[in-house]
Protein backbone atom coordinates (compact mmCIF):
# COMPACT_ATOMS: atom_id res chain seq x y z
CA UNK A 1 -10.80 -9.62 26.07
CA UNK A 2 -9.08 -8.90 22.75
CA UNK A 3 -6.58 -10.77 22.96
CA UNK A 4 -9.17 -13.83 23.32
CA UNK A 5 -11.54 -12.83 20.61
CA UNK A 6 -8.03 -12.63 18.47
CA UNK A 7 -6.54 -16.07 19.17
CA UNK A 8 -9.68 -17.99 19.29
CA UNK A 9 -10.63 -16.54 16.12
CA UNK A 10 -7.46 -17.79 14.63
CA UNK A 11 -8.45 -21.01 16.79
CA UNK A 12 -11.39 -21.50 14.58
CA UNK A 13 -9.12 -20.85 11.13
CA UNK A 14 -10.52 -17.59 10.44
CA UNK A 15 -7.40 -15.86 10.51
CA UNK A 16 -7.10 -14.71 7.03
CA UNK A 17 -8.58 -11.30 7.92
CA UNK A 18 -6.24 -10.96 10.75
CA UNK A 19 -3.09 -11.02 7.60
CA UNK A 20 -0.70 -8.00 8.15
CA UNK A 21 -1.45 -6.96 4.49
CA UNK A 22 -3.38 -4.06 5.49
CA UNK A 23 -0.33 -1.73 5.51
CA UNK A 24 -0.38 -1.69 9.02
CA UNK A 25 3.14 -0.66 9.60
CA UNK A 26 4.52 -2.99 12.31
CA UNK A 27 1.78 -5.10 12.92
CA UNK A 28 1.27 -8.46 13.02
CA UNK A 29 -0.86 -11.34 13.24
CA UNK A 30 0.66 -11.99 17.09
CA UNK A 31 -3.06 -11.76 18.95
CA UNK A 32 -2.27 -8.60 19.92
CA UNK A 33 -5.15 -6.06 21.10
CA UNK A 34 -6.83 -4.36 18.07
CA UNK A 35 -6.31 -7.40 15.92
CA UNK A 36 -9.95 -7.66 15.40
CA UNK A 37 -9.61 -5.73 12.73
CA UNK A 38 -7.23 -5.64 9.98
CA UNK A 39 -6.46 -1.93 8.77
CA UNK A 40 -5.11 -0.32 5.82
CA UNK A 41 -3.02 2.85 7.17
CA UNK A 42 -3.14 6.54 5.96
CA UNK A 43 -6.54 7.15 5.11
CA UNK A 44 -6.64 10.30 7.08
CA UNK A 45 -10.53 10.34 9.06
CA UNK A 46 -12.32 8.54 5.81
CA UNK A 47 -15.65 9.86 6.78
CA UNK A 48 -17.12 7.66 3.77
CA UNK A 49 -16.45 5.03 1.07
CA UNK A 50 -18.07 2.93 -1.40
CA UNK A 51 -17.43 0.02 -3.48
CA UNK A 52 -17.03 0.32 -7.22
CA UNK A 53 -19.82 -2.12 -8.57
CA UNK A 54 -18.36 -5.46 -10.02
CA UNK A 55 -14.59 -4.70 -9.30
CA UNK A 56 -11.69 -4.87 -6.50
CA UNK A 57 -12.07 -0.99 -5.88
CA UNK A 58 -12.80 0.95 -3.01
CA UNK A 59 -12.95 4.73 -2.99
CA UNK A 60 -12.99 6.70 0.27
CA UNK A 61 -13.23 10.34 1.16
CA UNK A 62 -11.03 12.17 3.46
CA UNK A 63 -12.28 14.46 6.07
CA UNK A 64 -9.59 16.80 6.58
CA UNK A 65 -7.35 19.59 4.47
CA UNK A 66 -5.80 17.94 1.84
CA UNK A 67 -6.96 14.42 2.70
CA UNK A 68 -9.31 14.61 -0.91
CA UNK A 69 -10.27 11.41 -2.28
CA UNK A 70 -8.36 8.16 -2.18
CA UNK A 71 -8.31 4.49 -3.76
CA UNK A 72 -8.19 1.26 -2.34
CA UNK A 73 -7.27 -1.76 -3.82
CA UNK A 74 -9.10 -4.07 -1.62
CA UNK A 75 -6.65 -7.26 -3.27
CA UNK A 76 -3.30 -5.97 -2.50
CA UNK A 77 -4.80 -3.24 0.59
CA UNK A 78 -2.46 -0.78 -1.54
CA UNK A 79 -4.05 2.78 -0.51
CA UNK A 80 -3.35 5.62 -2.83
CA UNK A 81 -3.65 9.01 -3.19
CA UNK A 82 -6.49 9.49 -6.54
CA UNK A 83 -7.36 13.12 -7.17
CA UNK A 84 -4.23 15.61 -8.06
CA UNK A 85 -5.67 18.03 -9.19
CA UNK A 86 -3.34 17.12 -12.97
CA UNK A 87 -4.62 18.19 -16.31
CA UNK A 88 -6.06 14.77 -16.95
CA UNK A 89 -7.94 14.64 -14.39
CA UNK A 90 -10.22 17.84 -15.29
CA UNK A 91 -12.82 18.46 -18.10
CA UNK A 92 -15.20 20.64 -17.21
CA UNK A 93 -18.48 20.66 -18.27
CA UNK A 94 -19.54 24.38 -17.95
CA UNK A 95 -23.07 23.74 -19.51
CA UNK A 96 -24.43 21.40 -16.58
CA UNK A 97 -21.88 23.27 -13.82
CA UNK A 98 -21.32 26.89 -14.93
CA UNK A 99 -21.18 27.61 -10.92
CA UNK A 100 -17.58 26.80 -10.22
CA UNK A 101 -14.63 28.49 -12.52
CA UNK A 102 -11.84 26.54 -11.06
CA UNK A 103 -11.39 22.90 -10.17
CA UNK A 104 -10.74 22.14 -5.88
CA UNK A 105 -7.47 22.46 -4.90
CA UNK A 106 -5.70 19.23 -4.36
CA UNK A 107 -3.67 20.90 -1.27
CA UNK A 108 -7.58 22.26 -0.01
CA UNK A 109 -9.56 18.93 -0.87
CA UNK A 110 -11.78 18.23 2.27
CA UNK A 111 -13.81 15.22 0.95
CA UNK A 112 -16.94 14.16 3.21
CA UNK A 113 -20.03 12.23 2.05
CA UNK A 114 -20.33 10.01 -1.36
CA UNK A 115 -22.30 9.08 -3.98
CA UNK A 116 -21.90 6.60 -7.07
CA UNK A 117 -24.46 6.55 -10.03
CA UNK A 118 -23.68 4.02 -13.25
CA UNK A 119 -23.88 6.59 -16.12
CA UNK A 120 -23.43 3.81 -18.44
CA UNK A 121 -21.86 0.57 -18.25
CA UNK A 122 -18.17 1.48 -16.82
CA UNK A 123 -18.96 5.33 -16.37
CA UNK A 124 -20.11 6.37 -12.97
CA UNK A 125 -20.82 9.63 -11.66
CA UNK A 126 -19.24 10.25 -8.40
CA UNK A 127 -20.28 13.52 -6.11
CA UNK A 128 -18.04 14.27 -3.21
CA UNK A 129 -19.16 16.84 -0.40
CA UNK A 130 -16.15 19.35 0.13
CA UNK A 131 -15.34 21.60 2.83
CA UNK A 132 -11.87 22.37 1.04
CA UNK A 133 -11.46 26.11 -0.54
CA UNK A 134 -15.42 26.45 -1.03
CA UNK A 135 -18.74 24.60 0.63
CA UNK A 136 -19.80 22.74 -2.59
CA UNK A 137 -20.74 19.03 -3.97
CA UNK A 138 -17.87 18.38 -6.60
CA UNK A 139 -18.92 16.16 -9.38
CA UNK A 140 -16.47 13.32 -11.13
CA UNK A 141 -16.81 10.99 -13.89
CA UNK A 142 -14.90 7.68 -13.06
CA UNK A 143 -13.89 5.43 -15.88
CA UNK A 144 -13.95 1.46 -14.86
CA UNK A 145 -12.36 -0.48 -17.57
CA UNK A 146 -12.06 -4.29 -17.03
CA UNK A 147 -8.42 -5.01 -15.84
CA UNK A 148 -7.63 -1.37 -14.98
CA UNK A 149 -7.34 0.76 -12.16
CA UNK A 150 -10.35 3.60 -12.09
CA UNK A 151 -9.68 7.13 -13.52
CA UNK A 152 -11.83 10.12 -13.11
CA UNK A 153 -12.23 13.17 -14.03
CA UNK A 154 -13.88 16.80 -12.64
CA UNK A 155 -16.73 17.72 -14.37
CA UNK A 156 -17.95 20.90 -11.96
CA UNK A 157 -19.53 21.73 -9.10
CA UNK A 158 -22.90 22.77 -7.12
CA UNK A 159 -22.15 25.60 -4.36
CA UNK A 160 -24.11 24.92 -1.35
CA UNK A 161 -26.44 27.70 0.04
CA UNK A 162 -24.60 30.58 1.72
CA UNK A 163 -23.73 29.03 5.30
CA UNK A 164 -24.91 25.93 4.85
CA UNK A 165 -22.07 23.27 5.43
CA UNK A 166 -23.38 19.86 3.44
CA UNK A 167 -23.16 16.40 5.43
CA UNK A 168 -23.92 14.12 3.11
CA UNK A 169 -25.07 13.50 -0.56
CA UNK A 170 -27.17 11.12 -2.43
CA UNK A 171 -28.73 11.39 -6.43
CA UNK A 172 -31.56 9.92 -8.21
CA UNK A 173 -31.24 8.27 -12.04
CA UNK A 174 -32.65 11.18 -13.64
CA UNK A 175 -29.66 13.19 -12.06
CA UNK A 176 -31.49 15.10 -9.07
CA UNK A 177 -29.06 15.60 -6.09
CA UNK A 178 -30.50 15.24 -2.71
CA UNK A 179 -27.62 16.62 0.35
CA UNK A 180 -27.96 16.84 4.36
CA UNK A 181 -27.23 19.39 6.23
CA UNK A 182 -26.59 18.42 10.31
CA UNK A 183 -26.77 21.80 11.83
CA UNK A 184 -28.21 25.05 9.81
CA UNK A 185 -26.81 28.50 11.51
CA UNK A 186 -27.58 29.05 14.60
CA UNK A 187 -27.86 25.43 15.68
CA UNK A 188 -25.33 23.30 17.29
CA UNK A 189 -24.81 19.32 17.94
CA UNK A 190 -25.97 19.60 21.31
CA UNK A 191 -29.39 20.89 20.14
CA UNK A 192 -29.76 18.09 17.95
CA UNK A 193 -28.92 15.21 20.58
CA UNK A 194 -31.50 16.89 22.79
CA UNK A 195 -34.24 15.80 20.15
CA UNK A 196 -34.17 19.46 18.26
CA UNK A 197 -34.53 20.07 14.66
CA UNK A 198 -31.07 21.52 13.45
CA UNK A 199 -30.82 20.49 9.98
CA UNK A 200 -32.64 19.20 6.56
CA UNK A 201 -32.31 17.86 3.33
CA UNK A 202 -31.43 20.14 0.27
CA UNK A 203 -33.04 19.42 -3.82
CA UNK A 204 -30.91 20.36 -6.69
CA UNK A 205 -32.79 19.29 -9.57
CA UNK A 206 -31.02 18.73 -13.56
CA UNK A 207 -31.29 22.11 -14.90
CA UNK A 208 -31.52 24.12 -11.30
CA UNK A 209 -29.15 26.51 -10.41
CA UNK A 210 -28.97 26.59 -6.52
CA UNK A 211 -30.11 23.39 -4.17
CA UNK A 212 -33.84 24.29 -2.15
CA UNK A 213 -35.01 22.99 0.81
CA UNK A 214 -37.34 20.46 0.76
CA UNK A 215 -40.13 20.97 3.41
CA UNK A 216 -40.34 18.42 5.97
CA UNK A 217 -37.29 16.93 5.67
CA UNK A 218 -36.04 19.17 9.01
CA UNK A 219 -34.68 16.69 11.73
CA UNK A 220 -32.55 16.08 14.76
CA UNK A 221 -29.17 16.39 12.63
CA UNK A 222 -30.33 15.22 9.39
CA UNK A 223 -26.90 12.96 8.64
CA UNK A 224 -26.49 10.00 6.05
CA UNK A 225 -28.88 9.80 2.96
CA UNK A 226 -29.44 7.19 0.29
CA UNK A 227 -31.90 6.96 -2.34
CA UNK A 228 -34.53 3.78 -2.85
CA UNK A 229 -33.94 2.01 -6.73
CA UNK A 230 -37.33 2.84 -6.95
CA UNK A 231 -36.14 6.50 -7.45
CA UNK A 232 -39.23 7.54 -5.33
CA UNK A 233 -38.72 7.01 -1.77
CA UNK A 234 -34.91 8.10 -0.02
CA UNK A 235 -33.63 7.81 3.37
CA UNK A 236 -32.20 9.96 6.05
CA UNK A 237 -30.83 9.43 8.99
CA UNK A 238 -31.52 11.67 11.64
CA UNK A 239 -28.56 11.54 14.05
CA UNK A 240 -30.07 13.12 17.18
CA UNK A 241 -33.01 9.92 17.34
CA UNK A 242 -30.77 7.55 16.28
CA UNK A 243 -32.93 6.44 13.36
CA UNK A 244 -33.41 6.51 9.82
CA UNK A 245 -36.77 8.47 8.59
CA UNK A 246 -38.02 7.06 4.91
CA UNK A 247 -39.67 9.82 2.87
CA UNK A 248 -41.12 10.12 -0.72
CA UNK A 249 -39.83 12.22 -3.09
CA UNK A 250 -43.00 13.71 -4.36
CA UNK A 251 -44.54 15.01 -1.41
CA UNK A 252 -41.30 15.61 1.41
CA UNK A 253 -44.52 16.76 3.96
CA UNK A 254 -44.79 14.24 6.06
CA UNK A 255 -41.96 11.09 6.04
CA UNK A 256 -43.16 8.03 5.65
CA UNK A 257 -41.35 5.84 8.34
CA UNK A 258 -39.29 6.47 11.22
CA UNK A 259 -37.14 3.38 12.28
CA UNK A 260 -35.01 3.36 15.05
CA UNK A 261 -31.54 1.62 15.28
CA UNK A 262 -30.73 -1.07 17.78
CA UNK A 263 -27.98 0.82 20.94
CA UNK A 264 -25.86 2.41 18.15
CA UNK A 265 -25.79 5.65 16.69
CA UNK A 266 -25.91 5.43 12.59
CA UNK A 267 -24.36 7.78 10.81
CA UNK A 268 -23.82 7.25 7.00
CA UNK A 269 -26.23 4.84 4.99
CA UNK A 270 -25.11 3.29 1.70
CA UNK A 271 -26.27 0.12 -0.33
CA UNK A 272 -23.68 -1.99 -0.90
CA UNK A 273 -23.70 -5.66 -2.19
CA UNK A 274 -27.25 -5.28 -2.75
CA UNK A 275 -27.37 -4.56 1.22
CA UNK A 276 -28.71 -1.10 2.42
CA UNK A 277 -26.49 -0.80 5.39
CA UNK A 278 -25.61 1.74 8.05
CA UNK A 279 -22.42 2.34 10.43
CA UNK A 280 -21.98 3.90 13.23
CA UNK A 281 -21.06 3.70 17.48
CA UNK A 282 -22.26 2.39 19.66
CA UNK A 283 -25.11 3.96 21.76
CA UNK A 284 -24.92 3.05 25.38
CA UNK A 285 -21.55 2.28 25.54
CA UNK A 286 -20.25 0.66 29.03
CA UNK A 287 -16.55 1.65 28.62
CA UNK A 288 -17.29 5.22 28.30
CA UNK A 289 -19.80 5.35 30.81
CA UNK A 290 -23.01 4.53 28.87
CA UNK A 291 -24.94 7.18 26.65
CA UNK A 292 -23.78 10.61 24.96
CA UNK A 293 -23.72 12.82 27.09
CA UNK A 294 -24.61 17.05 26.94
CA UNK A 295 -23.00 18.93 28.84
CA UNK A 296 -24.18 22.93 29.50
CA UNK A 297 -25.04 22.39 25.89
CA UNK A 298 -21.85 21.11 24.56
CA UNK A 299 -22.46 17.43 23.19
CA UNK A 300 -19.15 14.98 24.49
CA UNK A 301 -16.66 14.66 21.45
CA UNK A 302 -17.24 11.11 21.66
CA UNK A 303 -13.15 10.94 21.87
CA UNK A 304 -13.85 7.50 24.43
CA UNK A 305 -13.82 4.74 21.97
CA UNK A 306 -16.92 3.24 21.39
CA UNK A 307 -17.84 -0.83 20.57
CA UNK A 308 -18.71 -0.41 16.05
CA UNK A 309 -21.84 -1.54 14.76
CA UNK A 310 -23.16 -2.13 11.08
CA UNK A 311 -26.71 -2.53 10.80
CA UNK A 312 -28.75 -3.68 7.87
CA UNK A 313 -32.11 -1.47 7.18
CA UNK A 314 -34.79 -4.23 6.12
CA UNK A 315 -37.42 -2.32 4.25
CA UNK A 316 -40.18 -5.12 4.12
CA UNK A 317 -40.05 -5.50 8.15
CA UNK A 318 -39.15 -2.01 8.51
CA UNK A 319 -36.16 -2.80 10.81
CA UNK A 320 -32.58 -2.28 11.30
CA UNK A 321 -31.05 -5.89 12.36
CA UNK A 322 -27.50 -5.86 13.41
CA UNK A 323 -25.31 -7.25 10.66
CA UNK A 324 -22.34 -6.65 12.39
CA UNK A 325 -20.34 -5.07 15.43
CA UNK A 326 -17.33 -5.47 17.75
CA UNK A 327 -15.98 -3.85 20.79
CA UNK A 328 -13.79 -0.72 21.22
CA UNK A 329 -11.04 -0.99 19.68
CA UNK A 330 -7.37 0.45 20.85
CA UNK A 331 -6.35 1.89 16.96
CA UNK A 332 -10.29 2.75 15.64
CA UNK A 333 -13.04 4.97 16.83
CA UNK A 334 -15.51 6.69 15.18
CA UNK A 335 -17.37 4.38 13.14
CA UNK A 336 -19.13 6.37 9.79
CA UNK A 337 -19.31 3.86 7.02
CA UNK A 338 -19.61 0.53 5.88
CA UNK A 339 -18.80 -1.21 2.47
CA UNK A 340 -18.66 -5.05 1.23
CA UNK A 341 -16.14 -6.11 -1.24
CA UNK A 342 -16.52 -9.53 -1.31
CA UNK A 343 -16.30 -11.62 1.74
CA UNK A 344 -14.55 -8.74 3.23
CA UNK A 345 -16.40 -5.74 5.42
CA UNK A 346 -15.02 -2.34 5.09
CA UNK A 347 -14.78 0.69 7.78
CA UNK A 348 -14.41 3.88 7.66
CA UNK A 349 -14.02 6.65 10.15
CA UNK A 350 -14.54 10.27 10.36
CA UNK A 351 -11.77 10.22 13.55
CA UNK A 352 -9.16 8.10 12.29
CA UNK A 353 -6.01 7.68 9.58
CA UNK A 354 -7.14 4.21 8.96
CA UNK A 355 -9.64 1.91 7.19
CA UNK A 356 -10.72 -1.19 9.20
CA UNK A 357 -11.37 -4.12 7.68
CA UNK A 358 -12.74 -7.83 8.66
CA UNK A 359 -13.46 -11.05 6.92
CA UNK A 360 -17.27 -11.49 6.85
CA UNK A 361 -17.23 -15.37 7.85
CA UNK A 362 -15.44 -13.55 11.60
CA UNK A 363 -18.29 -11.95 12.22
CA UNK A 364 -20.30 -14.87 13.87
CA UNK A 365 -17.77 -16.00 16.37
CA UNK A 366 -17.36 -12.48 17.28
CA UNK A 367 -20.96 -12.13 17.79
CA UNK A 368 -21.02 -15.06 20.27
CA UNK A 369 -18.42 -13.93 22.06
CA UNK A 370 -18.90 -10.11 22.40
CA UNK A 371 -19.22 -8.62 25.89
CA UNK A 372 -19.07 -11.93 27.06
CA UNK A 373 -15.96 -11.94 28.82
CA UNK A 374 -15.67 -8.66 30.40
CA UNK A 375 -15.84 -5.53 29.36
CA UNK A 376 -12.92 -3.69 27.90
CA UNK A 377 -11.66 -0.13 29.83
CA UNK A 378 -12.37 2.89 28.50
CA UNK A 379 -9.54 4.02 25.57
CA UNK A 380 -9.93 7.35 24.35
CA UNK A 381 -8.57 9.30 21.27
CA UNK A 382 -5.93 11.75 22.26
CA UNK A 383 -6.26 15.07 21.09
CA UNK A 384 -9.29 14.80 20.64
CA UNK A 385 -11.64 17.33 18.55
CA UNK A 386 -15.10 18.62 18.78
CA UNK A 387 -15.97 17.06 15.44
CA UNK A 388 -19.39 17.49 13.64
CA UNK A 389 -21.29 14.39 14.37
């Protein structure tokens, strides 16, 4: 089945994102299985990324020890390794983060969610959820000058509450930092794909000195977030419905909208190319016998690779519409974010050590042709994890 999607995709002249210029180290454009998707290598699980507005740049998190925070340039598909840890990379600003003495450890760095603000034209402010050394949203300045390659620079960090591990992370104009939380103590992921509350969302406003809950927000494992440029309503997705829930700032009480996603399970939410988009596997999944499944309260690892799906949140209609998706594939699993660079779509994966990538003008031969030809045997991860999603 993939080797037909493959070569009649190259049939139709859509082969450029098929190139072997994705650092994929003995790969070719042969229509061999996985070729899909094009992939740049050594990501190490990148739970998240985002595009840097107006340039070639991609930055991606890394959710393991040590994986930290990494660059793409999505010309060349050269990945490198950005935060060091070297004295020109740190300046911090002990007035708006007095919290944290000591910069995260380069060797430590466990880099989850994202979030990019413009500061001012060609200064962002990036946060990065870390699990690395201390439970904590870091906070970076990144430098875009036309021509160059991005720097940054730590500026501090906001400690989570005691035992409370943050999921994701999203921040309003005026600087207030909104984070997710999937399961609180005492709750697990099974509870929260059996339709129980296990997390929330978190308020750290400028000036405050610990995040607070904000009441209402509690969900079936309260995952991706992304505020509205209105800078009043933001969006969660709550992992256990398989939906996102639309809330507004000023009173958190009741949410606003619930809207469910279309067979796949969404997990981080970003706009991107003026796009709101979410990522994540599919739902009921033939090659891995249909839906998630709990087991004496343990929720399946989801190691059985699952068909990808990118979904576009349409606010006027209230509806997710599929933007894009594909089957399982043999080298990517684990769907968790989506980015566009161009004409090119960008993947990450919180299972992973590459970034998938395909050439948006692909994606509607693939759609004609998914599932349409068999479907594909189950291939699962080896090794496989109990992973929090």
């Amino acid at each position: 089945m993939l080797r037909f999607i493959a070569c009649l995709a190259l049939l139709l002249g859509v082969a450029a994102p098929f190139t072997a210029q994705a650092n994929v180290q003995g790969q070719s454009v042969n229509c061999a299985a996985d070729s899909v998707l094009a992939y740049v290598s050594g990501a190490e699980r990148p739970e998240d990324l985002l595009a840097l507005p107006d340039t070639q740049w991609l930055i991606t998190s890394g959710f393991a020890k040590g994986a930290g925070l990494k660059l793409v340039d999505t010309r060349t598909r050269a990945l490198t390794q950005w935060y060091s840890g070297s004295p020109d990379q740190l300046a911090h600003d002990r007035t708006a983060f007095p919290d944290c003495k000591v910069p995260p450890d380069a060797a430590l760095f466990n880099a989850r969610g994202l979030s990019l603000r413009m500061l001012k034209s060609g200064l962002y402010r990036l946060l990065v959820v870390n699990h690395g050394g201390r439970e904590a949203v870091e906070a970076f300045d990144v430098s875009a000058a036309a021509g160059q390659a991005p720097s940054l620079r730590w500026r501090g960090c906001m400690p989570m509450p005691a035992g409370h591990v943050a999921n994701s992370v999203a921040q309003f104009s005026d600087g207030t930092v909104l984070v997710t939380v999937l399961t609180r103590p005492g709750t697990t992921i099974g509870d929260f794909m059996l339709g129980q509350n296990t997390g929330a969302v978190w308020q750290r406003g400028p000036g405050d000195r610990a995040f607070a809950l904000l009441p209402g927000t509690e969900l079936p494992g309260n995952n991706g977030i992304e505020v509205d440029p209105d800078q009043r309503r933001f969006y969660v997705v709550a992992f256990g419905w398989h939906a996102v829930v639309v809330f507004d700032r000023r009173d958190t009480a009741q949410p606003l909208a619930r809207i469910e996603a279309p067979d796949f399970m969404p997990d981080n939410i970003h706009w991107t190319g003026g796009r709101l988009l979410l990522a994540g596997m599919r739902l009921d999944e033939p090659a891995c016998g249909g839906l998630r499944k709990v087991t004496n309260g343990q929720a399946d690892a989801m190691a059985c690779h699952r068909g990808w799906v990118v979904g576009e949140l349409d606010l006027a209609t209230r509806r997710i519409a599929t933007f894009a998706y594909g089957q399982p594939q043999l080298h990517f699993n684990g769907l968790s974010a989506a980015a566009l660079v161009g004409q090119d779509l960008w993947l990450g994966s919180y299972q992973v050590d590459r970034i998938g990538v395909i050439w948006l003008q692909v994606v509607p031969s693939l759609r004609a042709m998914t599932y349409q030809h068999g479907l594909p045997k189950s291939i699962t991860l080896s090794a496989a994890k109990q992973i929090d999603h």
